[in-house]
C-alpha atoms as a PDB file:
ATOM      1  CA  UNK A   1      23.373  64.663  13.362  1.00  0.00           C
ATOM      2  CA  UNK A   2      26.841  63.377  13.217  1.00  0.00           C
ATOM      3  CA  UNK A   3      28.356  62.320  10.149  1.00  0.00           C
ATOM      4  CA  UNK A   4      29.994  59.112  10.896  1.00  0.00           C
ATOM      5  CA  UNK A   5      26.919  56.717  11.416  1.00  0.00           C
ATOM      6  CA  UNK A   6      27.616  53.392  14.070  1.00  0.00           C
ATOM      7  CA  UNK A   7      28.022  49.986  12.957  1.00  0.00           C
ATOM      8  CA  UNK A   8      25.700  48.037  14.607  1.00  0.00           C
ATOM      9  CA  UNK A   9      26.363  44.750  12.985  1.00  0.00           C
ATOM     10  CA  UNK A  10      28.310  43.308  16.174  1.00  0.00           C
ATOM     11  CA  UNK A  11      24.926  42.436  17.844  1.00  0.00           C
ATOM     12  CA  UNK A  12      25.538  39.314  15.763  1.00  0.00           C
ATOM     13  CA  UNK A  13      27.606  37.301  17.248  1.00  0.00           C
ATOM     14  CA  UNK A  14      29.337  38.843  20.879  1.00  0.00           C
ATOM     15  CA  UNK A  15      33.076  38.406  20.889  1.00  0.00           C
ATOM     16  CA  UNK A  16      33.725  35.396  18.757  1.00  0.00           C
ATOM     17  CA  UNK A  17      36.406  34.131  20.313  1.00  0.00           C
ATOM     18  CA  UNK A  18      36.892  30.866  19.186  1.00  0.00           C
ATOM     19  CA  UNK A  19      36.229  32.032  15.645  1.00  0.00           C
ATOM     20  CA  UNK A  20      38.570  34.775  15.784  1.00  0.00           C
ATOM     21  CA  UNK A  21      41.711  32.433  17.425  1.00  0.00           C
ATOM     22  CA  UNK A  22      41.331  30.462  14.642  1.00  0.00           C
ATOM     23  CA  UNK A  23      41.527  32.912  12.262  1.00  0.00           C
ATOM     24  CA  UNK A  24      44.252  34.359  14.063  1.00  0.00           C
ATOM     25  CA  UNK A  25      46.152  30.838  13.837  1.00  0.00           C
ATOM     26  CA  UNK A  26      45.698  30.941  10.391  1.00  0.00           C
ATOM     27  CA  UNK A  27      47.169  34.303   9.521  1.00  0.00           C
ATOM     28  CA  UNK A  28      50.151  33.179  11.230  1.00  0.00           C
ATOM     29  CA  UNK A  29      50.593  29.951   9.347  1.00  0.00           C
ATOM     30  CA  UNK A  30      50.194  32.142   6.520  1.00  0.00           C
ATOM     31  CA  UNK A  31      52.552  34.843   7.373  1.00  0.00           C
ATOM     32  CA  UNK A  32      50.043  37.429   7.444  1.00  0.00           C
ATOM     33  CA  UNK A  33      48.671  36.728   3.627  1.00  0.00           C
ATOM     34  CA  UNK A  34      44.844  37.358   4.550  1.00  0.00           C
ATOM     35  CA  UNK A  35      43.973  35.491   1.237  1.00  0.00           C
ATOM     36  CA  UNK A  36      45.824  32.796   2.000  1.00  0.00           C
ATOM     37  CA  UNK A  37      44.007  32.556   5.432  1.00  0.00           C
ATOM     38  CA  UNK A  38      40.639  32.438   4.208  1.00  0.00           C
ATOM     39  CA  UNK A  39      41.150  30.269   1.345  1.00  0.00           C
ATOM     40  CA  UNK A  40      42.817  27.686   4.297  1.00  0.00           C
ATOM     41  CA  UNK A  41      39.804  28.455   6.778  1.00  0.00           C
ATOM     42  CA  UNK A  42      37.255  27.840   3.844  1.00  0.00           C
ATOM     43  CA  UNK A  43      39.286  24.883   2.518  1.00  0.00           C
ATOM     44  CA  UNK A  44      39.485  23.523   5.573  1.00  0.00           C
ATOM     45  CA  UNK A  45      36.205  23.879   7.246  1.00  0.00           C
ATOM     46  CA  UNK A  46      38.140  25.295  10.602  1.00  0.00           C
ATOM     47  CA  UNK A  47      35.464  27.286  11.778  1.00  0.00           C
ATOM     48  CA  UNK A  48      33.386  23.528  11.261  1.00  0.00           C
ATOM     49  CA  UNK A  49      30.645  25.587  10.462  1.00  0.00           C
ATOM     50  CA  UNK A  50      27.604  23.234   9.469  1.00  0.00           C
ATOM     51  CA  UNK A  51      26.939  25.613   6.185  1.00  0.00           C
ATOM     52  CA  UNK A  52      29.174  27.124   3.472  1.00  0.00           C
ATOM     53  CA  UNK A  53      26.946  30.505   3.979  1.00  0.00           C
ATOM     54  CA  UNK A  54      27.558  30.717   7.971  1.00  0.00           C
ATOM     55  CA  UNK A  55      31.127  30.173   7.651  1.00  0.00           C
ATOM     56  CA  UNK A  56      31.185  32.881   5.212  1.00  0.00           C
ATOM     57  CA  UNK A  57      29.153  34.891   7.427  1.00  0.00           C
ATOM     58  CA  UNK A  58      31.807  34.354  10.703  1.00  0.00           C
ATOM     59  CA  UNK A  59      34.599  34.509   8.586  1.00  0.00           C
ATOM     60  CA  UNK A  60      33.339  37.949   6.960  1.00  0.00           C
ATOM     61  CA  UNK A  61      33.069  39.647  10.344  1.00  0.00           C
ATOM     62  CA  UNK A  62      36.000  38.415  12.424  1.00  0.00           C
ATOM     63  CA  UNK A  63      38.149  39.651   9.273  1.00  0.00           C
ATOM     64  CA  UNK A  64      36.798  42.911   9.565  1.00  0.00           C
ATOM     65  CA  UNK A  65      37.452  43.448  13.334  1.00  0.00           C
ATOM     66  CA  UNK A  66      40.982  41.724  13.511  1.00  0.00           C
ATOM     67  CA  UNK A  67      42.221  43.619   9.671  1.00  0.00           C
ATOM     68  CA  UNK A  68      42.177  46.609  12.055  1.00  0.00           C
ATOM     69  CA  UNK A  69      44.982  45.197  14.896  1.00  0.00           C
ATOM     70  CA  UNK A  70      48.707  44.908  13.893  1.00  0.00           C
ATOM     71  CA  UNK A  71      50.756  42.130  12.920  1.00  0.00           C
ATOM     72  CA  UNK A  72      52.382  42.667  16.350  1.00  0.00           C
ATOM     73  CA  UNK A  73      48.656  42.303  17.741  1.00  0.00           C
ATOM     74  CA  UNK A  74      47.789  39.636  15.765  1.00  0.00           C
ATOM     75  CA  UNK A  75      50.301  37.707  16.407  1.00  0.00           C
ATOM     76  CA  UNK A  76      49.869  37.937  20.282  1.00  0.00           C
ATOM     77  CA  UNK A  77      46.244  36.828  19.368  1.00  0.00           C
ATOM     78  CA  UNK A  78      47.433  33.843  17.982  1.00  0.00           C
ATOM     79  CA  UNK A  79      49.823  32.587  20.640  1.00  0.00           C
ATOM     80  CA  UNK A  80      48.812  34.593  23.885  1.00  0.00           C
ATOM     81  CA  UNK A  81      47.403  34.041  27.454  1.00  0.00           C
ATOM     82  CA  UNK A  82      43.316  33.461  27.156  1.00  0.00           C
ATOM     83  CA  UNK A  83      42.625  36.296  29.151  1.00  0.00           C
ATOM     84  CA  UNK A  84      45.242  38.357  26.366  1.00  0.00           C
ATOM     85  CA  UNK A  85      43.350  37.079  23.758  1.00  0.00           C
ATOM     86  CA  UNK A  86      39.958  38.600  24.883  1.00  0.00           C
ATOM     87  CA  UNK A  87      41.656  41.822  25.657  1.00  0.00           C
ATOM     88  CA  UNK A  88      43.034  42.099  21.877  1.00  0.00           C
ATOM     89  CA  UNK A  89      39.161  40.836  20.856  1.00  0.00           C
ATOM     90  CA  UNK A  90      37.370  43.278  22.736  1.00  0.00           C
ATOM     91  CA  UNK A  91      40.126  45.731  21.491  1.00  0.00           C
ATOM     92  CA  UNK A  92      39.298  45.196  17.423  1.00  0.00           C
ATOM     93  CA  UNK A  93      35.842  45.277  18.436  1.00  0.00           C
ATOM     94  CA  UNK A  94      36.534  48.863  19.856  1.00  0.00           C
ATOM     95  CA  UNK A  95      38.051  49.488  16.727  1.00  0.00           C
ATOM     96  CA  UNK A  96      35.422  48.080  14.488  1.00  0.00           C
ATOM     97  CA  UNK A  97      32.556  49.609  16.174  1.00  0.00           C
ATOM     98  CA  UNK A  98      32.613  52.793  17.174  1.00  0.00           C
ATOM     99  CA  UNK A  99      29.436  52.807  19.707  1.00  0.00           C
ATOM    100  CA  UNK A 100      31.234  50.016  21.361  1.00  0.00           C
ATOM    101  CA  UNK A 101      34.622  52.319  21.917  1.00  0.00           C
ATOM    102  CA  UNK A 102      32.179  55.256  22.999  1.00  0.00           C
ATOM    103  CA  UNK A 103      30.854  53.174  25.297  1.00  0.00           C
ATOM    104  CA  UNK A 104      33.899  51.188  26.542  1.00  0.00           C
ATOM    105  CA  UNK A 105      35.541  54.937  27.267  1.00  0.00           C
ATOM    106  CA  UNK A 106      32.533  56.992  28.211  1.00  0.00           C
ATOM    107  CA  UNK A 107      30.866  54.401  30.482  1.00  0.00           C
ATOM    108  CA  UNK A 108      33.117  51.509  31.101  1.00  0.00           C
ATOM    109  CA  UNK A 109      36.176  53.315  31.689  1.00  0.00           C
ATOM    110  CA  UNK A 110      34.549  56.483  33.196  1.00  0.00           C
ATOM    111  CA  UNK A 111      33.119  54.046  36.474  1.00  0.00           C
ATOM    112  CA  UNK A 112      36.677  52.880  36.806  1.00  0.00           C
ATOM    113  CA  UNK A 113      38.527  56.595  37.107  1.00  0.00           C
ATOM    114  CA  UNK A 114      34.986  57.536  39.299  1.00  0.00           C
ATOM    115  CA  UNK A 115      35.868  54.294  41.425  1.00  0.00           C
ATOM    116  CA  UNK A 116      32.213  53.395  40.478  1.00  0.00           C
ATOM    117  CA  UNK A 117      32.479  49.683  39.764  1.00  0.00           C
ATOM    118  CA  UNK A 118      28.911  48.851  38.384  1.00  0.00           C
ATOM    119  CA  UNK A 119      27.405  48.272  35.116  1.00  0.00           C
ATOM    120  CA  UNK A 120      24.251  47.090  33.978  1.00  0.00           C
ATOM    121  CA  UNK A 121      21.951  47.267  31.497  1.00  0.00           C
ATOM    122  CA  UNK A 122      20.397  50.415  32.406  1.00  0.00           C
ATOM    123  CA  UNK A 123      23.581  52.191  31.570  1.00  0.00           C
ATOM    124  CA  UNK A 124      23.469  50.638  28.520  1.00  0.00           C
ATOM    125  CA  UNK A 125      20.539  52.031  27.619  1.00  0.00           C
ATOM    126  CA  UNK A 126      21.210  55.325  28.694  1.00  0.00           C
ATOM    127  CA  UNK A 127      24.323  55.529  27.081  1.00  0.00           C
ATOM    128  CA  UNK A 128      22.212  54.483  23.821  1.00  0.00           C
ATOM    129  CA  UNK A 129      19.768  57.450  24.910  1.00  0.00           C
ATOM    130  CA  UNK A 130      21.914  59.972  25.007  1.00  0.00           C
ATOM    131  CA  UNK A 131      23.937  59.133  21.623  1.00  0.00           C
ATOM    132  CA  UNK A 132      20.511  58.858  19.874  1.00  0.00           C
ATOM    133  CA  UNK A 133      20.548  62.818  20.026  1.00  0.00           C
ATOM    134  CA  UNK A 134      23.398  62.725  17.542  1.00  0.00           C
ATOM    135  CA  UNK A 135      22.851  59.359  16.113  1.00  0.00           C
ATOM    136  CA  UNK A 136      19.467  58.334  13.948  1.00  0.00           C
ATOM    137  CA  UNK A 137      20.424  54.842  13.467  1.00  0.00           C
ATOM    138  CA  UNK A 138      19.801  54.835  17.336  1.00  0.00           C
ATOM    139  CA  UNK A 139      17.152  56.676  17.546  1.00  0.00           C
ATOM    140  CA  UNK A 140      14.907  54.570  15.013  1.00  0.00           C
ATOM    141  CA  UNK A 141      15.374  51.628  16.302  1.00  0.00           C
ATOM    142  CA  UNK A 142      12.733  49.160  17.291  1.00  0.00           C
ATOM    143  CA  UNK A 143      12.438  48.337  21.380  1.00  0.00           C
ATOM    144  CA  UNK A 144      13.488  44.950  20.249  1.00  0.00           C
ATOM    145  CA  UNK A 145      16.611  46.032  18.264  1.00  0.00           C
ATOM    146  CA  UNK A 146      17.741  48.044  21.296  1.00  0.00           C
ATOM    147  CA  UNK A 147      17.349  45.471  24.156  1.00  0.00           C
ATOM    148  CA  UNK A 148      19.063  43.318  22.165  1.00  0.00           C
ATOM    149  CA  UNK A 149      22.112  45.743  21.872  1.00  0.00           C
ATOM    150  CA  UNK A 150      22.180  46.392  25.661  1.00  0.00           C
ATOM    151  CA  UNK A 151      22.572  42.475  25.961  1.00  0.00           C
ATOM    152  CA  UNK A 152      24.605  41.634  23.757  1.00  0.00           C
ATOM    153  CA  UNK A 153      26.883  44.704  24.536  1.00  0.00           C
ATOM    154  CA  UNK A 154      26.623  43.336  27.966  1.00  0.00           C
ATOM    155  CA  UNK A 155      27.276  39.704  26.957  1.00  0.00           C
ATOM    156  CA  UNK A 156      31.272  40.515  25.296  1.00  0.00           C
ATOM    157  CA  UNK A 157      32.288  43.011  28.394  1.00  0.00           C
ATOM    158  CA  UNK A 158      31.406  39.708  30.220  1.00  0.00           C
ATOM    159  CA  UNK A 159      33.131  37.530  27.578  1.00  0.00           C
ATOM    160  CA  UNK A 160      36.452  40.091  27.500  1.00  0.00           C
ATOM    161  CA  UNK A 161      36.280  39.246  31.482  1.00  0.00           C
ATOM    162  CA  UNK A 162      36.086  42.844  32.409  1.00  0.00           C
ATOM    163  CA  UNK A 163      32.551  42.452  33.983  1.00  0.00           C
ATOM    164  CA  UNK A 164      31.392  39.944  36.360  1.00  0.00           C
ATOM    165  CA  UNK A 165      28.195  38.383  35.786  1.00  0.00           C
ATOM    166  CA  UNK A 166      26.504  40.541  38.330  1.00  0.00           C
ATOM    167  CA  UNK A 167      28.023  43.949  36.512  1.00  0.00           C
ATOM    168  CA  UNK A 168      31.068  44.513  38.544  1.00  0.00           C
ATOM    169  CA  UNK A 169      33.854  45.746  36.768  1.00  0.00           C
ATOM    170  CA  UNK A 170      37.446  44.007  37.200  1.00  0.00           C
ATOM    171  CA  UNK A 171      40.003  45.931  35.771  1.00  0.00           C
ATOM    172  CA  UNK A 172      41.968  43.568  33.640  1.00  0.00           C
ATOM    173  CA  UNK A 173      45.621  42.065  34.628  1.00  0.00           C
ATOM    174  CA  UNK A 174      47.435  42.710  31.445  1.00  0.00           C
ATOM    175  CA  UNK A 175      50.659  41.358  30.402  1.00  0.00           C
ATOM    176  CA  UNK A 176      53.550  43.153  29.798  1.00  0.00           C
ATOM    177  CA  UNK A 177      53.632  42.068  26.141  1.00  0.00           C
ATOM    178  CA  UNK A 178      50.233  43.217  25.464  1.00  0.00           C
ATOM    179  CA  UNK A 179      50.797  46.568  27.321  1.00  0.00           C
ATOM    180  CA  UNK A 180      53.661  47.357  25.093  1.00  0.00           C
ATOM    181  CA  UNK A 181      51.957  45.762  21.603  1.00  0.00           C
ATOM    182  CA  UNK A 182      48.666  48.527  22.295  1.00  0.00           C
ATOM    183  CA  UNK A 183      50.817  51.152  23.280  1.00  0.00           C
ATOM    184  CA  UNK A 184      52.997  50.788  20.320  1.00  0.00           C
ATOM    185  CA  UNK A 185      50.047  50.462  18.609  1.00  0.00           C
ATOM    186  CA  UNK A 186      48.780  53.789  20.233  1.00  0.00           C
ATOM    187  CA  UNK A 187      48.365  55.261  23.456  1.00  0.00           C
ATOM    188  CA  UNK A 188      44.825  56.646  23.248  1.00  0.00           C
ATOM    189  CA  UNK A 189      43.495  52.444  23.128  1.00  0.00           C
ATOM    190  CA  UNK A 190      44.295  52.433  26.564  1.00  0.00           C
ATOM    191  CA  UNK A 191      41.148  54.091  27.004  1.00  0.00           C
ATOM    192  CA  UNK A 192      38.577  51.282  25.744  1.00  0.00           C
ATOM    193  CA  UNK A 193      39.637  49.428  28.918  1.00  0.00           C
ATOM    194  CA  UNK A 194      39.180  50.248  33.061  1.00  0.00           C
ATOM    195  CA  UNK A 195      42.622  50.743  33.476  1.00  0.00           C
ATOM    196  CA  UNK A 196      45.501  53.298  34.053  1.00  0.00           C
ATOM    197  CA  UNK A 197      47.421  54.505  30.863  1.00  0.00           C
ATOM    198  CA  UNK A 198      50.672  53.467  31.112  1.00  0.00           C
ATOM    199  CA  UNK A 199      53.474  55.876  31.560  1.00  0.00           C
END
């Protein structure tokens, strides 16, 4: 068994966009003082979250993915095209969770250089199958645990529009300023998505 055990907390809540743009608003009013940005987020009731303990709950996990992208990155979140935004989402996801970036550059990424354009949920699952072997957290869980990790890992490549509803993947336009912010950020990223690596 490997040492480094997944994070499987992301079944949650998919890519929380909206959540995470206004979080990412917020750091940027507060020139990147993350204390700052939760105390205006809780003071404020942005996330208009019915209950003190769900905001904290949203707040807690979209801090924890988007700590992990630069101020650079962070900053495109905040002010970029929608289709940016959900590229720099499912990026700190990538980041955060480690069976998601296995998966984005094992499965997702491997169809696109094998010009194989389909994904379901079966691949899902056998992607889950075969990391059990080195992963127990995967191996014991329950049936119901696992389908819904196939469906919501399904649900944010779908979200990150770089799966159509019926599982083909569309490698994703991205814009010159998000090319450059990842690959300043590093290189190897490149892989969580079905695209070329930039030169």
């Amino acid at each position: 068994m490997v040492e480094t055990r997944y994070v499987l907390s992301f079944s949650a809540g998919g890519l929380l966009y909206h959540e995470s743009i206004v979080v990412a608003e917020a750091y940027a009013s507060a020139r990147g003082d993350w204390e700052r940005t939760i105390e205006d987020i809780k003071g404020g009731n942005l996330l208009q979250s019915r209950t003190v303990s769900t905001t904290k709950r949203k707040l807690s996990e979209v801090r924890k993915r988007l700590q992990l992208l630069t101020d650079r990155e962070m900053s495109l979140l905040a002010t970029g095209s929608r289709l940016d935004q959900k590229l720099l989402l499912w990026l700190a996801c990538c980041l955060r969770y480690q069976v998601l970036g296995d998966f984005a550059r094992d499965v997702l990424r491997g169809r696109y250089l094998q010009m194989d354009l389909f994904i379901g949920p079966a691949d899902v699952e056998r992607f889950l199958e075969a990391k059990a072997v080195w992963h127990d957290e995967l191996e014991n869980l329950a049936a119901s645990t696992r389908t819904k990790l196939q469906t919501v890992m399904m649900r944010m490549l779908r979200e990150s529009e770089m799966v159509t509803e019926d599982g083909v993947v569309l490698p994703p336009m991205m814009s010159p300023e998000l090319q450059s912010a990842i690959m300043d950020d590093s290189r190897d990223y490149f892989q969580f998505f079905p695209v070329a690596i930039p030169q």
